[in-house]
C-alpha atoms as a PDB file:
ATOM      1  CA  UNK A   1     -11.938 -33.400  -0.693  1.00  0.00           C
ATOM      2  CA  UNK A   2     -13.255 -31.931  -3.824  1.00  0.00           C
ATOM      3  CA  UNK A   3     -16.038 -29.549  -1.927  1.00  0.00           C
ATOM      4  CA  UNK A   4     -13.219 -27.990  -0.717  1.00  0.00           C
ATOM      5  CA  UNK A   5     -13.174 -25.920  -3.615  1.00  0.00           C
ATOM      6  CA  UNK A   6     -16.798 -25.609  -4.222  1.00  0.00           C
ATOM      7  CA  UNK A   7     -18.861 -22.562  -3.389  1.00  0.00           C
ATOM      8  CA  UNK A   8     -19.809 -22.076   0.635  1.00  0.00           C
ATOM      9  CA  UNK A   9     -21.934 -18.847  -0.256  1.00  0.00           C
ATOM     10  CA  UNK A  10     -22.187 -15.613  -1.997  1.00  0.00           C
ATOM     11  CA  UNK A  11     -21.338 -12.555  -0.076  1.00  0.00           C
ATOM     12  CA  UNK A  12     -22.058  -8.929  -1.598  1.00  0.00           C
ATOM     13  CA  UNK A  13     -21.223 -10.289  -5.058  1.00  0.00           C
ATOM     14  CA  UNK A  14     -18.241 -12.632  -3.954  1.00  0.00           C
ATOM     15  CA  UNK A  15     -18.169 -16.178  -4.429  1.00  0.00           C
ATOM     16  CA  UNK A  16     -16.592 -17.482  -1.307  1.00  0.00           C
ATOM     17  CA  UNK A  17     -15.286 -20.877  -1.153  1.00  0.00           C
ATOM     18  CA  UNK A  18     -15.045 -23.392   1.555  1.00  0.00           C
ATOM     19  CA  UNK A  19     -11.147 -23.585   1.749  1.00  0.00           C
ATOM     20  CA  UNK A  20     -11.002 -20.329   1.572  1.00  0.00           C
ATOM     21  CA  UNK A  21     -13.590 -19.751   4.412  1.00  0.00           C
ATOM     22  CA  UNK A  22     -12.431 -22.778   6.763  1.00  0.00           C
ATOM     23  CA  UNK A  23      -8.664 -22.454   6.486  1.00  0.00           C
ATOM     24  CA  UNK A  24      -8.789 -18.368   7.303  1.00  0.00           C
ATOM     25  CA  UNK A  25     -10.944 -19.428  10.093  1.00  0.00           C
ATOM     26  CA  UNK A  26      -8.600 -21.275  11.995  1.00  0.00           C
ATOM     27  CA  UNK A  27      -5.906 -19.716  10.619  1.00  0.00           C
ATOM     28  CA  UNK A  28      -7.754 -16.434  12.561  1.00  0.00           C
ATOM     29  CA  UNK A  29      -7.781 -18.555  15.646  1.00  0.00           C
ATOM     30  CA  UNK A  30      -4.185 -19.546  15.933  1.00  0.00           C
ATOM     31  CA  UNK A  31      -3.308 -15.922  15.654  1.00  0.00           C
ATOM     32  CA  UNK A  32      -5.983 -15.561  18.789  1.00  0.00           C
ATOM     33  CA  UNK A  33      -4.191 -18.305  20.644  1.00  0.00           C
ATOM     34  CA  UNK A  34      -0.970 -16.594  19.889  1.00  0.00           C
ATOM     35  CA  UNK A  35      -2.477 -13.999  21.195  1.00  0.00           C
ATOM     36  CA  UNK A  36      -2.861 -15.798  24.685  1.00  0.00           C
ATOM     37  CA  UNK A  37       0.627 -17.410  24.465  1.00  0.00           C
ATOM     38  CA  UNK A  38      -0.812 -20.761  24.444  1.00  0.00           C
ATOM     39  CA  UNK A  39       0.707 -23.972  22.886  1.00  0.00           C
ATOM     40  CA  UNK A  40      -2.244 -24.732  21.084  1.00  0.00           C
ATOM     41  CA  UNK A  41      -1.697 -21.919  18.915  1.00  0.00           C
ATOM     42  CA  UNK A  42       0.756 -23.948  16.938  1.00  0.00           C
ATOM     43  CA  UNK A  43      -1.548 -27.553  16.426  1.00  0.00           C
ATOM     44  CA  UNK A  44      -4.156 -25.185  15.299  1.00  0.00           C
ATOM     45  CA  UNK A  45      -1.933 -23.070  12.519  1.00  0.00           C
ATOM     46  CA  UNK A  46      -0.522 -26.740  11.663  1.00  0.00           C
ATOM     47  CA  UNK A  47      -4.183 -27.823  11.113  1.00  0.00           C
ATOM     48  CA  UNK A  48      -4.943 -24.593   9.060  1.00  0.00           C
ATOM     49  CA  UNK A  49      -2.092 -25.524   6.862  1.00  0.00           C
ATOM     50  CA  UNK A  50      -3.228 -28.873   6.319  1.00  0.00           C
ATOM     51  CA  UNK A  51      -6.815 -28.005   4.848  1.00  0.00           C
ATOM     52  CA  UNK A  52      -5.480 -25.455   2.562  1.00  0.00           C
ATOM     53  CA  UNK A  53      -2.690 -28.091   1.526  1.00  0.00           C
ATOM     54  CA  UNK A  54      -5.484 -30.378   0.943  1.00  0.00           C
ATOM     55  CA  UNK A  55      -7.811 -27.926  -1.235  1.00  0.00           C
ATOM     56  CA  UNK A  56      -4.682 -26.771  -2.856  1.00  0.00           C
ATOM     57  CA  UNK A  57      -3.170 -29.893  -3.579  1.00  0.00           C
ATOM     58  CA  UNK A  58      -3.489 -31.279  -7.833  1.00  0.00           C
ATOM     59  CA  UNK A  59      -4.840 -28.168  -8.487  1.00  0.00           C
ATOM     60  CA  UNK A  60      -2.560 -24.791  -7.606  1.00  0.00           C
ATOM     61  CA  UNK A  61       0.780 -26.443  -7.193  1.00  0.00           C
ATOM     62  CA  UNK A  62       2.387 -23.321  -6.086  1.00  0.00           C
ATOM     63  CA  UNK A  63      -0.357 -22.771  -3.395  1.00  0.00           C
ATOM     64  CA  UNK A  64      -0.055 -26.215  -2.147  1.00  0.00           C
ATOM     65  CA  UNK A  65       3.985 -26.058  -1.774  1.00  0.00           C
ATOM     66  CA  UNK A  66       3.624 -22.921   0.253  1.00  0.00           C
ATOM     67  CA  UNK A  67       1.457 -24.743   2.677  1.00  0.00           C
ATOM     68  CA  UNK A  68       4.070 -27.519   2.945  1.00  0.00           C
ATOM     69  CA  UNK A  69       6.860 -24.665   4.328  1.00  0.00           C
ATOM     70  CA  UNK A  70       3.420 -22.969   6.899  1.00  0.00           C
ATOM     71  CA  UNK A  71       3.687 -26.443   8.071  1.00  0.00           C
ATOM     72  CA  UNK A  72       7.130 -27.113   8.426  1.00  0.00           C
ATOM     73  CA  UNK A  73       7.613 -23.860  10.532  1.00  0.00           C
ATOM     74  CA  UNK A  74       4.326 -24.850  12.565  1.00  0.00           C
ATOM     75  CA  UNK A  75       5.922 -27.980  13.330  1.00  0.00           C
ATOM     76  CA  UNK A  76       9.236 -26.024  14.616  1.00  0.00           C
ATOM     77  CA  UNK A  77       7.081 -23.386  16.417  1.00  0.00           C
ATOM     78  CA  UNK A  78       5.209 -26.218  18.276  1.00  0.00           C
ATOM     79  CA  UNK A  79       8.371 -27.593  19.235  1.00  0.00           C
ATOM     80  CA  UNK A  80       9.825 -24.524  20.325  1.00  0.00           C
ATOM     81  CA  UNK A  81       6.941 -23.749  22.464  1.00  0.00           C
ATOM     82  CA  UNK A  82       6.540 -27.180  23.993  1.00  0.00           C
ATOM     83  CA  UNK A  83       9.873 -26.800  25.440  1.00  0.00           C
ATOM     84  CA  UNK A  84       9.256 -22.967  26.698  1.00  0.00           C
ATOM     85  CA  UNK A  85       5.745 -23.771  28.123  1.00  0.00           C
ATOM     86  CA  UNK A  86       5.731 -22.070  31.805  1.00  0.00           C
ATOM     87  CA  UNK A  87       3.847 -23.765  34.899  1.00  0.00           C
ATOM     88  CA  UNK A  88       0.892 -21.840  33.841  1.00  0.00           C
ATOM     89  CA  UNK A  89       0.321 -23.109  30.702  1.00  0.00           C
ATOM     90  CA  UNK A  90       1.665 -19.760  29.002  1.00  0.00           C
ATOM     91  CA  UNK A  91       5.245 -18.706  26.985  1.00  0.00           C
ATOM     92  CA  UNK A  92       7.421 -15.873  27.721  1.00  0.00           C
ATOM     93  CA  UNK A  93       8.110 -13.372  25.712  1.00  0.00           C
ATOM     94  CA  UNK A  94      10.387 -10.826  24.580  1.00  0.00           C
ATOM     95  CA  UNK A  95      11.799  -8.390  22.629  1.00  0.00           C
ATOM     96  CA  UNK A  96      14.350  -9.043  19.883  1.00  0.00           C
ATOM     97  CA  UNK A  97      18.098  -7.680  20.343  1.00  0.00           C
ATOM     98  CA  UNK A  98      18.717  -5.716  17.693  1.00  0.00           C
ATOM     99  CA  UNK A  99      21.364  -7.881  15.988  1.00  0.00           C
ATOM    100  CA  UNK A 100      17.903 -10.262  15.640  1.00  0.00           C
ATOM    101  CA  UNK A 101      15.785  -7.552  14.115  1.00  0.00           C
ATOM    102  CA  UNK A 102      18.395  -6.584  11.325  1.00  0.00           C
ATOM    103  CA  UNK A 103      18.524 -10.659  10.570  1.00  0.00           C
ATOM    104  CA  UNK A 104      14.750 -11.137  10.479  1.00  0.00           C
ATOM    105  CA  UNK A 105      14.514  -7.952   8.327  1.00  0.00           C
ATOM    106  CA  UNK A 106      17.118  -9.236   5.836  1.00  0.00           C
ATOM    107  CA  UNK A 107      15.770 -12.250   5.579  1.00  0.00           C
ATOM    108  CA  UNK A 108      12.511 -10.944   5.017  1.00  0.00           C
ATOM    109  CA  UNK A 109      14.115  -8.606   2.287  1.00  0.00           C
ATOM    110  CA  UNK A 110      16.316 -11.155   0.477  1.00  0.00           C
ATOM    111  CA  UNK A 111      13.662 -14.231   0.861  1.00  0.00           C
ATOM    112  CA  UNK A 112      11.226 -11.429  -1.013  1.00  0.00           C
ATOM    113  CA  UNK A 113      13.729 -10.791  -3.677  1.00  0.00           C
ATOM    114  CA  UNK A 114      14.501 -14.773  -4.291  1.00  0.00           C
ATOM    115  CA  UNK A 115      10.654 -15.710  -3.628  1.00  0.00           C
ATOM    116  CA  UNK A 116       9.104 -13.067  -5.637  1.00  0.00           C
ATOM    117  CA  UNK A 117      11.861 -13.933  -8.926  1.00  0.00           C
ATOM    118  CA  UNK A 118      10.839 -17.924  -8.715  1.00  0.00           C
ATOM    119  CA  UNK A 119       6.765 -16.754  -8.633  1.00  0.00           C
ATOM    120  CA  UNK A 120       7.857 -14.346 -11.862  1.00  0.00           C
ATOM    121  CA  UNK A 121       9.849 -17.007 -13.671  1.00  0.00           C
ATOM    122  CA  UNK A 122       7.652 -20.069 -12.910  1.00  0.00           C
ATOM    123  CA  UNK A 123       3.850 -17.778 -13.621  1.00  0.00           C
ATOM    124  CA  UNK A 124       1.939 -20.924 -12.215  1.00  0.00           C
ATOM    125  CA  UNK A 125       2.802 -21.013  -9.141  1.00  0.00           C
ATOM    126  CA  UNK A 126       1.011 -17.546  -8.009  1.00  0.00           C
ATOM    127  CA  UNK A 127      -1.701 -14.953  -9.181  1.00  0.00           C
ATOM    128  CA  UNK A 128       0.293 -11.970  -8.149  1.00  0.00           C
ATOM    129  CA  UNK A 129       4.033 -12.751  -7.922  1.00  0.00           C
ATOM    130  CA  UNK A 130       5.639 -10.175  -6.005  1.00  0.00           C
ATOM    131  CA  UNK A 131       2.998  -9.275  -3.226  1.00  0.00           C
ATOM    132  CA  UNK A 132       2.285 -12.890  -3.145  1.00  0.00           C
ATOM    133  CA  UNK A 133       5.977 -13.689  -2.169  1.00  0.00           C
ATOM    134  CA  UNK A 134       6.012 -10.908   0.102  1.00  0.00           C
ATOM    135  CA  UNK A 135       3.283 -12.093   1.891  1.00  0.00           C
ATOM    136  CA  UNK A 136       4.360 -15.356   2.209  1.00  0.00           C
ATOM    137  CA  UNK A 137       7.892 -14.512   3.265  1.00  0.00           C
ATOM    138  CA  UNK A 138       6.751 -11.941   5.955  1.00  0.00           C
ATOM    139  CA  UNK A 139       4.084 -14.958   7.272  1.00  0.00           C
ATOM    140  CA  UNK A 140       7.279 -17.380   7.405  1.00  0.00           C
ATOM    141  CA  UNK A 141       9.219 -14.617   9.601  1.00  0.00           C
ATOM    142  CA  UNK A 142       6.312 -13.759  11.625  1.00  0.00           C
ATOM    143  CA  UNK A 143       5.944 -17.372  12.859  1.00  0.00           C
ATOM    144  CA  UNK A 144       9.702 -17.790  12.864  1.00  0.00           C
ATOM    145  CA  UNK A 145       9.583 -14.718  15.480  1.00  0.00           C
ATOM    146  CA  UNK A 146       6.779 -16.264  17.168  1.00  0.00           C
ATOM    147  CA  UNK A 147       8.501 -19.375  17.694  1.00  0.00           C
ATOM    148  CA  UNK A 148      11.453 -17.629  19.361  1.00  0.00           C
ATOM    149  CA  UNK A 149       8.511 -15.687  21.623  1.00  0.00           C
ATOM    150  CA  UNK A 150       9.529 -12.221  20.306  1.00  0.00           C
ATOM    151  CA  UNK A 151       6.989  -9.277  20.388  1.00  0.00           C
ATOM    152  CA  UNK A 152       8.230  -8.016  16.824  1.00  0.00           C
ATOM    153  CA  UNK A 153       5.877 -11.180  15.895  1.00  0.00           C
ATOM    154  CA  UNK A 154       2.966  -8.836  15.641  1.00  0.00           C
ATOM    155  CA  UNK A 155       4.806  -5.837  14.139  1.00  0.00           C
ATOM    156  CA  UNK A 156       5.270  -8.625  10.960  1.00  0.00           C
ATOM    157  CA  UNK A 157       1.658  -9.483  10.898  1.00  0.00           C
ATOM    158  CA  UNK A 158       1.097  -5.984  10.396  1.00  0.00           C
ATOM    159  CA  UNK A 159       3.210  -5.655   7.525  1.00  0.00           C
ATOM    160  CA  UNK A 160       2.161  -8.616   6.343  1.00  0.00           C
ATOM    161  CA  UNK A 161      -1.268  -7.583   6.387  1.00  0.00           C
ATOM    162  CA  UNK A 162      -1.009  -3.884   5.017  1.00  0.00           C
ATOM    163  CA  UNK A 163      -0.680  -5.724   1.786  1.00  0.00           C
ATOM    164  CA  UNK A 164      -2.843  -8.503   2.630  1.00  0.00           C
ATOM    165  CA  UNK A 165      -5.782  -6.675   2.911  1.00  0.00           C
ATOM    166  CA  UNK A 166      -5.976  -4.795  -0.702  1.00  0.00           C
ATOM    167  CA  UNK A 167      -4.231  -7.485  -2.479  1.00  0.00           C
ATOM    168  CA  UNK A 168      -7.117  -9.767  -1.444  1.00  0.00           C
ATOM    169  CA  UNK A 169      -9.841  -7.802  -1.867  1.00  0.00           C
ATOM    170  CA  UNK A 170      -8.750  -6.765  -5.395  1.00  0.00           C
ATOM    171  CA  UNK A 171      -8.189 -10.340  -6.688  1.00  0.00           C
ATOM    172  CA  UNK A 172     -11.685 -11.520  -5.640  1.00  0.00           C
ATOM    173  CA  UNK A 173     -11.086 -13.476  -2.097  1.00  0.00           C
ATOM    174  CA  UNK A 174     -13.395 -11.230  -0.283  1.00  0.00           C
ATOM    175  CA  UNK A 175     -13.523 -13.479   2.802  1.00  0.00           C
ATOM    176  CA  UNK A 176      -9.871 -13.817   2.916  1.00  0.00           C
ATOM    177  CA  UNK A 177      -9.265  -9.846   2.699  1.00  0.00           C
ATOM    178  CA  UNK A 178     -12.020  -9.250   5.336  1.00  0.00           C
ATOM    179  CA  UNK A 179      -9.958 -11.985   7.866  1.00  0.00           C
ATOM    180  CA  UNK A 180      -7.273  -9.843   7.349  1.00  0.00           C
ATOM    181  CA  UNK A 181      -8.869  -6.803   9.011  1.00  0.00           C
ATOM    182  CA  UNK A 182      -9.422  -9.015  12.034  1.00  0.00           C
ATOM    183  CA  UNK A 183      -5.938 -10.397  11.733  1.00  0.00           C
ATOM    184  CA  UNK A 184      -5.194  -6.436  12.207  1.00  0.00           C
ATOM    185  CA  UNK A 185      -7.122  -5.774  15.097  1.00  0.00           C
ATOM    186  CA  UNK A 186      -5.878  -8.930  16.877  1.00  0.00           C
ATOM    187  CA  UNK A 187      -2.720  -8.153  16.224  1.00  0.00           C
ATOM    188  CA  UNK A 188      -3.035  -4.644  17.159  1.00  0.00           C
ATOM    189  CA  UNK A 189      -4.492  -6.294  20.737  1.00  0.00           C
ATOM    190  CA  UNK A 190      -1.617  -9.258  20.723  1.00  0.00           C
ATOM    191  CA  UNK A 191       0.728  -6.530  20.323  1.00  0.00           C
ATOM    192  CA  UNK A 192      -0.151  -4.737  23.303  1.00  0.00           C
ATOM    193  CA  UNK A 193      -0.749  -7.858  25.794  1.00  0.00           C
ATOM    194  CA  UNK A 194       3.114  -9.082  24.449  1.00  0.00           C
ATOM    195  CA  UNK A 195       4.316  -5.772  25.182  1.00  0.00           C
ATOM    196  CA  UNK A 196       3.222  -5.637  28.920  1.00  0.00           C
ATOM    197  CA  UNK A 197       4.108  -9.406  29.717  1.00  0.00           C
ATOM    198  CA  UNK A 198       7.828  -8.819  28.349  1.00  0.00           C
ATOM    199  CA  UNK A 199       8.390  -5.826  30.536  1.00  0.00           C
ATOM    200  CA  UNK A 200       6.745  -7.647  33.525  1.00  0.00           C
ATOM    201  CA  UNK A 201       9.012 -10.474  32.824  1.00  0.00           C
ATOM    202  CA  UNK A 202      11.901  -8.614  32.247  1.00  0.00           C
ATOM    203  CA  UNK A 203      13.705  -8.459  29.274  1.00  0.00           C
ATOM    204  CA  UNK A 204      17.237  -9.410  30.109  1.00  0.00           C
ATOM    205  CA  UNK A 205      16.492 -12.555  31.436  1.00  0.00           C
ATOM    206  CA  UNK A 206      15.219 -13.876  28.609  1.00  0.00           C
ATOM    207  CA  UNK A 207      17.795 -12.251  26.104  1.00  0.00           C
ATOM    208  CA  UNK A 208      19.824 -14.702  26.162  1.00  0.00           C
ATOM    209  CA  UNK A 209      17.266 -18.302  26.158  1.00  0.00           C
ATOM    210  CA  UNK A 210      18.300 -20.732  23.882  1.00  0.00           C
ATOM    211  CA  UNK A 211      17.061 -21.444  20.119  1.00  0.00           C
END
């Protein structure tokens, strides 16, 4: 799986290679199948996971073990799903209670914190420490949240990508920092659709569905 990491093409001065290009791919449409609340949207993130696991894998160890945990929690999300899948194919959603917000955004904070210390103390295992273990933390709540079918699933791809975007661009993955803008507009779209469909569903009645 070597060509993996070989060159796909040259794009206004960037050398863009095929793990990078396939894995952001159909990492870009998971988050589009997210989008449309369908199952699929978790074999397809799970698959994403996999190729970058296997580009990664004897040669960024660090990279590689972060793809383990996207596929763990694509597993669980899958799971989740499968059991919340409505007659029309479709999951319900929601919005968090506010006891659930504070939690995800702790968790988010403190993972960070612990993350972004192991990155700094073990240099290998990522380019850019802290924003590196931000990103990857806020990607591991984001799915968490859209496991449980919450709408604050897009507001941590946004976050997530706010950082994304300049952080990739600046250290040379060009196609990766460009998916991100898309990953913005989706979300931005996802966002909106997730919105409507919880208030047509009505929030209460979902409050209280189990984990």
């Amino acid at each position: 799986m070597n060509w993996l990491n070989s060159e796909a093409f040259v794009l206004f001065g960037q050398h863009i290679m095929w793990s990078d290009m396939i894995g952001n791919v159909i990492g870009l449409i998971a988050l589009a199948l997210g989008w449309r609340r369908s199952v699929w949207s978790w074999p397809v993130q799970l698959l994403s996971g996999v190729v970058l696991f296997t580009a990664f894998f004897g040669h960024l160890a660090g990279s590689a073990g972060k793809q383990v945990v996207v596929i763990a929690v694509a597993l669980w999300g899958w799971w989740q799903w499968s059991r919340r899948e409505g007659e029309d194919g479709r999951v319900g959603v929601r919005f968090a209670t506010w006891r659930e917000r504070a939690v995800m955004a702790g968790a988010a904070a403190a993972g960070t914190l612990a993350v972004g210390g192991l990155f700094h103390a073990y240099p290998a295992l990522s380019w850019d420490p802290w924003p590196d273990a931000y990103i990857f933390v806020g990607t591991i709540v984001a799915m968490y949240a859209q496991a449980r079918g919450m709408v604050e699933f897009w507001f941590a791809w946004l976050l997530v990508d706010v950082v994304g975007v300049p952080l990739n661009f600046a250290n040379g993955y060009a196609f990766s920092g460009f998916v991100y803008v898309l990953y913005g507009a989706l979300v931005l779209w996802g966002m909106r659709d997730w919105w409507l469909r919880s208030r047509e569903a009505g929030q209460p009645v979902l409050e209280g569905a189990p984990a």
